[in-house]
PDB file of N, CA and C in Angstrom:
ATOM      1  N   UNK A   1     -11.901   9.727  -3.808  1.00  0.00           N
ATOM      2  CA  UNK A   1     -10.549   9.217  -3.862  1.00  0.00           C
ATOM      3  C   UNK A   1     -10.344   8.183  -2.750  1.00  0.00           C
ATOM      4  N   UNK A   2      -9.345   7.233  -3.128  1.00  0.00           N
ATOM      5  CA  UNK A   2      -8.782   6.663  -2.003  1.00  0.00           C
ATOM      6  C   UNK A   2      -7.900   6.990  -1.442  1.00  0.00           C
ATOM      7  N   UNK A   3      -6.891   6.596  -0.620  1.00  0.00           N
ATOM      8  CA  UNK A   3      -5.931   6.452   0.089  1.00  0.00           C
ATOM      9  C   UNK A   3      -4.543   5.318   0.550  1.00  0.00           C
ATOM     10  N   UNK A   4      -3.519   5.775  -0.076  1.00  0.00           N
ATOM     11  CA  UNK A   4      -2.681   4.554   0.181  1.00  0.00           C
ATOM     12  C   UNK A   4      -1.473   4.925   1.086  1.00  0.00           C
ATOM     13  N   UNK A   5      -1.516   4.824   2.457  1.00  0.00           N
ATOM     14  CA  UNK A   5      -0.343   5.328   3.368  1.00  0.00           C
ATOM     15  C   UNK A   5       0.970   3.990   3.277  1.00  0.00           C
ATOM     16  N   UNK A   6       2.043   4.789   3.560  1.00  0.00           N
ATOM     17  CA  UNK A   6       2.989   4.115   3.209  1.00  0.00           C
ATOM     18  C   UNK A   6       3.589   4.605   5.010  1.00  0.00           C
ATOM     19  N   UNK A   7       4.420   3.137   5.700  1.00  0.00           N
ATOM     20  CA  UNK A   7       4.581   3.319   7.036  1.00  0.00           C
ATOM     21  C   UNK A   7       6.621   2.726   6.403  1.00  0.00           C
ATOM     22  N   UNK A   8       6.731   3.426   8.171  1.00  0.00           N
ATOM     23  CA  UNK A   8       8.776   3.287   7.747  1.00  0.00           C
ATOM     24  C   UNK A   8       9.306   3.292   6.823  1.00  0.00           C
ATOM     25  N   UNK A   9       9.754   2.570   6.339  1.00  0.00           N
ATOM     26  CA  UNK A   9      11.037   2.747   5.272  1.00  0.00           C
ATOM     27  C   UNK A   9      10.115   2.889   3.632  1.00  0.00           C
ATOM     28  N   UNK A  10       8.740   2.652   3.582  1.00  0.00           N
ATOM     29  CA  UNK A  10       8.039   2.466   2.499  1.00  0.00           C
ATOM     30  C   UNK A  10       7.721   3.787   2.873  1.00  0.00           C
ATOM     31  N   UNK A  11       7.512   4.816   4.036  1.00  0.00           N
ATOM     32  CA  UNK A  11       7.740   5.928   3.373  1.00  0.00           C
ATOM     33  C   UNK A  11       8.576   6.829   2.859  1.00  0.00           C
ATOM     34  N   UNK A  12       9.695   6.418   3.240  1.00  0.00           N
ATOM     35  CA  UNK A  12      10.963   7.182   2.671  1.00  0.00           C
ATOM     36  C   UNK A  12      10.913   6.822   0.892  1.00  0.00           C
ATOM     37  N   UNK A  13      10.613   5.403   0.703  1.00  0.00           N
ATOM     38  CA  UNK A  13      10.749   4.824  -0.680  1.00  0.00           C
ATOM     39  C   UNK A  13       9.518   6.096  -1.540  1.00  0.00           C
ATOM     40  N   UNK A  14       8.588   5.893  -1.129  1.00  0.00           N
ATOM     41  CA  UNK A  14       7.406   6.558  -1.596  1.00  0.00           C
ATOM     42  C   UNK A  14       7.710   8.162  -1.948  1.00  0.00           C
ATOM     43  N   UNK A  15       8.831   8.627  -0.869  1.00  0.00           N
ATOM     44  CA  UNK A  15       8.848  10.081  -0.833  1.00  0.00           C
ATOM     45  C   UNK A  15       7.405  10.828   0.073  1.00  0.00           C
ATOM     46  N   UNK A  16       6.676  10.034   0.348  1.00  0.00           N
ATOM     47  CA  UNK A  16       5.708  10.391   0.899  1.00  0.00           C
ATOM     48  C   UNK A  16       5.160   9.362   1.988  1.00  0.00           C
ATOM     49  N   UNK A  17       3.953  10.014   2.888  1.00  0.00           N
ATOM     50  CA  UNK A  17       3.631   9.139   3.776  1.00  0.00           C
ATOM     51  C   UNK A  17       2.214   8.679   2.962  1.00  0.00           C
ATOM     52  N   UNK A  18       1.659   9.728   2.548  1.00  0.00           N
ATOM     53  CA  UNK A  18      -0.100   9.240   1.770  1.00  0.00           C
ATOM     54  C   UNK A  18       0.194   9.467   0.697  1.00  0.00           C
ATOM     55  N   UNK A  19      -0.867   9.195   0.070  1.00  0.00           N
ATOM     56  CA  UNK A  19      -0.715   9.164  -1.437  1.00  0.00           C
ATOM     57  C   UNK A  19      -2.260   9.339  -2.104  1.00  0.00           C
ATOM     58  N   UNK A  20      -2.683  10.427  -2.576  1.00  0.00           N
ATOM     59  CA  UNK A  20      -4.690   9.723  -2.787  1.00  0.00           C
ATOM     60  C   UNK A  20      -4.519   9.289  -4.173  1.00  0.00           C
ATOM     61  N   UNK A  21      -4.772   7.868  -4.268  1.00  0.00           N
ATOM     62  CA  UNK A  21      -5.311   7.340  -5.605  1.00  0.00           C
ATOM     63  C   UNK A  21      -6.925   6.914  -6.546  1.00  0.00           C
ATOM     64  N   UNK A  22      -7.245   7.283  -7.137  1.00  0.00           N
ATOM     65  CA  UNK A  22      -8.471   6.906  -7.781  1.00  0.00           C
ATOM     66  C   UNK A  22      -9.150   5.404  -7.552  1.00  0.00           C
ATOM     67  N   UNK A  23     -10.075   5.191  -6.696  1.00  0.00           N
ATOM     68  CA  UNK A  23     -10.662   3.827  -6.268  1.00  0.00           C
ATOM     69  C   UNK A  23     -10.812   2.861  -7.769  1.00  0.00           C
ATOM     70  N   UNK A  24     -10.594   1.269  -7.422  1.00  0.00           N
ATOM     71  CA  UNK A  24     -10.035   0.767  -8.600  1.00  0.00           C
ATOM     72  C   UNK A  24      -9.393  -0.705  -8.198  1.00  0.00           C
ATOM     73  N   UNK A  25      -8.968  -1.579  -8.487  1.00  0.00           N
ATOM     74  CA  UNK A  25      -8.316  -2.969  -8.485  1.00  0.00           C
ATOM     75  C   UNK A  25      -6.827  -2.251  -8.091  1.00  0.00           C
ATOM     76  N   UNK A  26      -6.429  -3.073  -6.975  1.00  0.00           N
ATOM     77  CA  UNK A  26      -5.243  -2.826  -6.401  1.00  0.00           C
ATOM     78  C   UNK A  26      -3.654  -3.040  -7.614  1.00  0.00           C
ATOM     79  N   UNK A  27      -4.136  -3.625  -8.507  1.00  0.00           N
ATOM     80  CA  UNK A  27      -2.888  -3.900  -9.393  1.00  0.00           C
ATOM     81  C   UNK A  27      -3.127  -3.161 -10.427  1.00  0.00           C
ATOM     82  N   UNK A  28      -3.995  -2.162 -11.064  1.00  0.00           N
ATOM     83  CA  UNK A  28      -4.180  -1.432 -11.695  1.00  0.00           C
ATOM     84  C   UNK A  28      -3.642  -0.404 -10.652  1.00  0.00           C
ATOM     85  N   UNK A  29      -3.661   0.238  -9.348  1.00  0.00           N
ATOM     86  CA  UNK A  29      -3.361   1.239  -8.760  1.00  0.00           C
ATOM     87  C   UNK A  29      -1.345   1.340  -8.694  1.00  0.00           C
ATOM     88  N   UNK A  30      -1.235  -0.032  -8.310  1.00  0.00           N
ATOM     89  CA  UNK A  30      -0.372  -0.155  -8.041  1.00  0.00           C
ATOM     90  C   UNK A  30       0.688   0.082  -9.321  1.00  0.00           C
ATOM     91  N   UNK A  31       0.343  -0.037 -10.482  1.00  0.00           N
ATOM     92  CA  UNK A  31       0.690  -0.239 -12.040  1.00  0.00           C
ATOM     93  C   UNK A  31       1.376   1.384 -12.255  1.00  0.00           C
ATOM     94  N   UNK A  32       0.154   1.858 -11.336  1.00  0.00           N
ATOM     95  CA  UNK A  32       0.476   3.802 -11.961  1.00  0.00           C
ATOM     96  C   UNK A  32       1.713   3.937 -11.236  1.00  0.00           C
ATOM     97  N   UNK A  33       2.247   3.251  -9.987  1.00  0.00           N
ATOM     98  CA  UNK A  33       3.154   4.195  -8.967  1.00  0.00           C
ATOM     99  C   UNK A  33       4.756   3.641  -9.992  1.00  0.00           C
ATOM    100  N   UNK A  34       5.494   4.776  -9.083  1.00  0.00           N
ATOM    101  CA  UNK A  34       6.933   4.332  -9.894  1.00  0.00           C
ATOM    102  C   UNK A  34       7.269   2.969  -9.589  1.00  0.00           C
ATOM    103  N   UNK A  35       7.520   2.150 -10.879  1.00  0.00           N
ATOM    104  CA  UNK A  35       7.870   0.637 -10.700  1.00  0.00           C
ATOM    105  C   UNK A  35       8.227  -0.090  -9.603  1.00  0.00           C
ATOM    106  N   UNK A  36      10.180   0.714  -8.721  1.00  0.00           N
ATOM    107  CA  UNK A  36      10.566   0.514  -8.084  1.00  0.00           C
ATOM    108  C   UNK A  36       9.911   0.678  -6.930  1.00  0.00           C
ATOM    109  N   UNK A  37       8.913   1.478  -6.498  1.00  0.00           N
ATOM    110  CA  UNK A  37       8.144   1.763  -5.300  1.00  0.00           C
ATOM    111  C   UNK A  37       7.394   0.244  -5.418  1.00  0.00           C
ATOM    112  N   UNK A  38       6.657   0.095  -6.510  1.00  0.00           N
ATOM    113  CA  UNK A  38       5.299  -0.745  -6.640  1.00  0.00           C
ATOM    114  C   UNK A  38       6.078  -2.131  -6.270  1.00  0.00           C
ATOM    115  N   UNK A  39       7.558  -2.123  -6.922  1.00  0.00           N
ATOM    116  CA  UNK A  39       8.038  -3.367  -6.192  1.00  0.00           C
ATOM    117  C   UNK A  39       8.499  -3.554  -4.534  1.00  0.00           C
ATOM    118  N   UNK A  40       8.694  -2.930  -4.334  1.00  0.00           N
ATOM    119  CA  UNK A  40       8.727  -3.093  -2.334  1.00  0.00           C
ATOM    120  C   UNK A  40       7.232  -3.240  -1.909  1.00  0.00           C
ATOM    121  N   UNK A  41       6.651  -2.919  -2.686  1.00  0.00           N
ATOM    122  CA  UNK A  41       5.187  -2.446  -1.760  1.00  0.00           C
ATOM    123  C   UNK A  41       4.905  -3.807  -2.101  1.00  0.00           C
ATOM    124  N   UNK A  42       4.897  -5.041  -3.122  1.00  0.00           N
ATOM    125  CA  UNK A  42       4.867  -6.029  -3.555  1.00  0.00           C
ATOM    126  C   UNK A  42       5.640  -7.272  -2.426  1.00  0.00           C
ATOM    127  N   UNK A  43       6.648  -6.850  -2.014  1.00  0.00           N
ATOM    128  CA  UNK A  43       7.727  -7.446  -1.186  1.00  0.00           C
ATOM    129  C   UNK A  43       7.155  -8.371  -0.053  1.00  0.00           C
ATOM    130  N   UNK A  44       7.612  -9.460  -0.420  1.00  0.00           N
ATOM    131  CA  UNK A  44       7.142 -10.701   0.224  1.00  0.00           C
ATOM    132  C   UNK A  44       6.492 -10.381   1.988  1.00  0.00           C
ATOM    133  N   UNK A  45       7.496  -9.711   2.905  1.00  0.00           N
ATOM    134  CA  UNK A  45       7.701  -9.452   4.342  1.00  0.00           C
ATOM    135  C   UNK A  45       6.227  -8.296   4.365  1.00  0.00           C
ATOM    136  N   UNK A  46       5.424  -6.898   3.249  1.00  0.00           N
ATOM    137  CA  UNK A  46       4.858  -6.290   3.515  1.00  0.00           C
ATOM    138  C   UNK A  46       3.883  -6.379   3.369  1.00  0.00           C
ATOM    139  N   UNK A  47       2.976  -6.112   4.794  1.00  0.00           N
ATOM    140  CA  UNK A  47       1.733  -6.234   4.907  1.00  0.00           C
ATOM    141  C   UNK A  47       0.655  -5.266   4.885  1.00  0.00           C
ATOM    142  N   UNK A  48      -0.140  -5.631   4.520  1.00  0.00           N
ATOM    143  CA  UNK A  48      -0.935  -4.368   3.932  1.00  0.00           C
ATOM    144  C   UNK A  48      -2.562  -4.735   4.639  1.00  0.00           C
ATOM    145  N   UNK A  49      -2.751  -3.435   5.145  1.00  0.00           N
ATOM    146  CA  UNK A  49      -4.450  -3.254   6.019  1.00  0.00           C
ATOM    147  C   UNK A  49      -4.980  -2.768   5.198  1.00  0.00           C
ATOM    148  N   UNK A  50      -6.365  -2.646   5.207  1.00  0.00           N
ATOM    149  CA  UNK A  50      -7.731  -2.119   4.219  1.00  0.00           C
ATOM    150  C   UNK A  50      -8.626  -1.259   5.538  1.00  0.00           C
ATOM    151  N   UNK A  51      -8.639  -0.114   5.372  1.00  0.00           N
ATOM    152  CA  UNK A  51      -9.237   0.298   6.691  1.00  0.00           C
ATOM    153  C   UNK A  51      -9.023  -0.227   7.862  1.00  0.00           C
ATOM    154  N   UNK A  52      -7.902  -0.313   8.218  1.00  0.00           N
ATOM    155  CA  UNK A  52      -7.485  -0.861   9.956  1.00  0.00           C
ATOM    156  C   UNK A  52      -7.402  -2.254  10.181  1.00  0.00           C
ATOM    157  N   UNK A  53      -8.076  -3.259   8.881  1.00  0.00           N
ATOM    158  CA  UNK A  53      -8.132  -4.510   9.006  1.00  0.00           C
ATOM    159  C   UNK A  53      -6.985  -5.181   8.240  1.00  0.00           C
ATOM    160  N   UNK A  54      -5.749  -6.087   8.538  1.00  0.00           N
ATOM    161  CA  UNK A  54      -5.182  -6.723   7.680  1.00  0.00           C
ATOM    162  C   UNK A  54      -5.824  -7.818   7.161  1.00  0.00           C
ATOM    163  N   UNK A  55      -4.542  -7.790   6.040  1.00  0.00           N
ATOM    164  CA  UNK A  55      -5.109  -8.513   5.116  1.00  0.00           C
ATOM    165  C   UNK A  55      -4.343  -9.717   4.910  1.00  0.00           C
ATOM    166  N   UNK A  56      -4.910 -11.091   4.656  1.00  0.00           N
ATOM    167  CA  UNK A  56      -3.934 -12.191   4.340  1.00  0.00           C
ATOM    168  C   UNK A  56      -4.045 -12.475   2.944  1.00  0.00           C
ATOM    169  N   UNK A  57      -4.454 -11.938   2.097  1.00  0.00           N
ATOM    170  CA  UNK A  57      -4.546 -12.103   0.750  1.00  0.00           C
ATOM    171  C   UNK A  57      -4.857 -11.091   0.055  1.00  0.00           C
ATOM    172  N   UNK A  58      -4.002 -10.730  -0.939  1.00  0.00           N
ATOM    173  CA  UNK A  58      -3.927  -9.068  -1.640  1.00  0.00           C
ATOM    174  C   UNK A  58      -4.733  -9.165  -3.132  1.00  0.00           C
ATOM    175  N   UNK A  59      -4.822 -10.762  -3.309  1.00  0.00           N
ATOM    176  CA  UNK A  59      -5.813 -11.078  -4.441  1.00  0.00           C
ATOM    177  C   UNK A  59      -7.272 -10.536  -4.714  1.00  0.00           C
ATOM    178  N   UNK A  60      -7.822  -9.920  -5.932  1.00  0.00           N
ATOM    179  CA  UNK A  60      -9.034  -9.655  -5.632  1.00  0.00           C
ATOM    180  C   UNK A  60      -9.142  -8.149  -4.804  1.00  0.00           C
ATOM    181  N   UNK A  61      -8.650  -7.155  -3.980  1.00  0.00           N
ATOM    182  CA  UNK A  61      -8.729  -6.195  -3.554  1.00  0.00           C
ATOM    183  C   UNK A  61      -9.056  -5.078  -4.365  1.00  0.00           C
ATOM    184  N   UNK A  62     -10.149  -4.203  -4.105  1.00  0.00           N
ATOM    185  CA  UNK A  62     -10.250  -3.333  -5.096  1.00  0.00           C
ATOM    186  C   UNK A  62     -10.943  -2.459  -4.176  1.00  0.00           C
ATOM    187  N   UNK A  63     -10.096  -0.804  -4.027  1.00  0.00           N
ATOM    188  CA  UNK A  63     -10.301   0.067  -3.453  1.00  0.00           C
ATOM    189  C   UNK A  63     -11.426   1.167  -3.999  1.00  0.00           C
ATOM    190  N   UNK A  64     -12.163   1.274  -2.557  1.00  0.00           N
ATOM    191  CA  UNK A  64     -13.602   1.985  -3.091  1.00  0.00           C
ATOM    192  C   UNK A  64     -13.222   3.465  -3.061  1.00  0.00           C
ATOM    193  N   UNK A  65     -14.052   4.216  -2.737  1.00  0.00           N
ATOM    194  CA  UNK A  65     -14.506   5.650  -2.271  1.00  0.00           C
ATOM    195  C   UNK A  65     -13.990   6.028  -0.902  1.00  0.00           C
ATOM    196  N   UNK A  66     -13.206   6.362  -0.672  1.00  0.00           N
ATOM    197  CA  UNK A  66     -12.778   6.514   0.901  1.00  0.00           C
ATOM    198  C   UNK A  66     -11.775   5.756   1.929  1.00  0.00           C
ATOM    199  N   UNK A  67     -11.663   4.758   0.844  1.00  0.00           N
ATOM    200  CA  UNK A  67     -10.832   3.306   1.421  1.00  0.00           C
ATOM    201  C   UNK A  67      -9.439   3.916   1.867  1.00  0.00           C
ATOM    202  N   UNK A  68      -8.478   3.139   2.780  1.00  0.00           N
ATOM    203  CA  UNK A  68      -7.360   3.848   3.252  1.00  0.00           C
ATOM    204  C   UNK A  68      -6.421   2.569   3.009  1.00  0.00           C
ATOM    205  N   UNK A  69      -5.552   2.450   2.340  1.00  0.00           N
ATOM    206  CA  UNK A  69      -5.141   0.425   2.525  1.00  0.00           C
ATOM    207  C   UNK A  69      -3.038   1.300   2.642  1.00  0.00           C
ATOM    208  N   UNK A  70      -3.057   0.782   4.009  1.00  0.00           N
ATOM    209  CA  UNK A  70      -2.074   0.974   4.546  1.00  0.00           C
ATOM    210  C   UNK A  70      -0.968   0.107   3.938  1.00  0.00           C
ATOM    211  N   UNK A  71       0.536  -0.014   3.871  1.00  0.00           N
ATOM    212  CA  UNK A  71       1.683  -0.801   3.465  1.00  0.00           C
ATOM    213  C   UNK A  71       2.331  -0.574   5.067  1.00  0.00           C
ATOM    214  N   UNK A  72       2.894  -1.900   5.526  1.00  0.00           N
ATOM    215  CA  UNK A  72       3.355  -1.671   6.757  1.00  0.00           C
ATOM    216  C   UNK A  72       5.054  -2.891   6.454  1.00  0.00           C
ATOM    217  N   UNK A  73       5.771  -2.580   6.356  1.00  0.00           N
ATOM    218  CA  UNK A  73       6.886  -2.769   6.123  1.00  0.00           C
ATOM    219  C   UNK A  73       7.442  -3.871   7.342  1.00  0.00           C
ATOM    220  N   UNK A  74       8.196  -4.913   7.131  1.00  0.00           N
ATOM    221  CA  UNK A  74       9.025  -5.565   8.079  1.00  0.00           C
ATOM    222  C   UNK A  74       9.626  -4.668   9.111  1.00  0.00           C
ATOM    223  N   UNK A  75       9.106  -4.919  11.112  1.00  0.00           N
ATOM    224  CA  UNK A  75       9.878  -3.936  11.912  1.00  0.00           C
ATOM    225  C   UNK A  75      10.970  -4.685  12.533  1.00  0.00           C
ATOM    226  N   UNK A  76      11.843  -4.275  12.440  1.00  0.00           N
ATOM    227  CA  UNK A  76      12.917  -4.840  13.665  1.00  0.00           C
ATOM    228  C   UNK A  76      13.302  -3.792  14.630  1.00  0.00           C
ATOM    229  N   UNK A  77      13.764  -4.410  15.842  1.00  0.00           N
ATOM    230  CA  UNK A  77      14.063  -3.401  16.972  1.00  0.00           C
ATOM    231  C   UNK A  77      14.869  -4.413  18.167  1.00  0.00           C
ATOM    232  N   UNK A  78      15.091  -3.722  19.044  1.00  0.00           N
ATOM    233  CA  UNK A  78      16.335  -4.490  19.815  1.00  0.00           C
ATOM    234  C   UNK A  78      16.540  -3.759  20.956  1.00  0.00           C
TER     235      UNK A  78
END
């Protein structure tokens, strides 16, 4: 299995913080989750790591055996 952690407010959306999904093309994974989730996680501002490494392009991603691909949400603070 893989792994898709969801950080701040994408975990409240998620209902969860992890999630294990079946390794696979990120838009096929993303296809299974509830729509409205799959659209924030989509959301222009969120950035998403592949094992600890971000990523500048979500094109082409396809999660193996063990993979962990984090969603890290816009932070503000003050």
């Amino acid at each position: 299995m893989a792994k898709l952690v969801f950080m701040g407010r994408l975990e409240d959306a998620a209902g969860t913080g992890e999630m294990s999904v079946a390794p696979g093309p990120i838009e096929m994974i993303l296809a299974a989750l509830d729509p409205a989730l799959a659209v924030q996680l989509l959301g222009e501002k969120v950035r998403m790591a592949l094992n600890g490494a971000l990523l500048t392009d979500m094109g082409g991603v396809v999660l193996a055996e063990g993979d962990e691909l984090a969603f890290l949400p816009p932070v503000s603070g003050g």
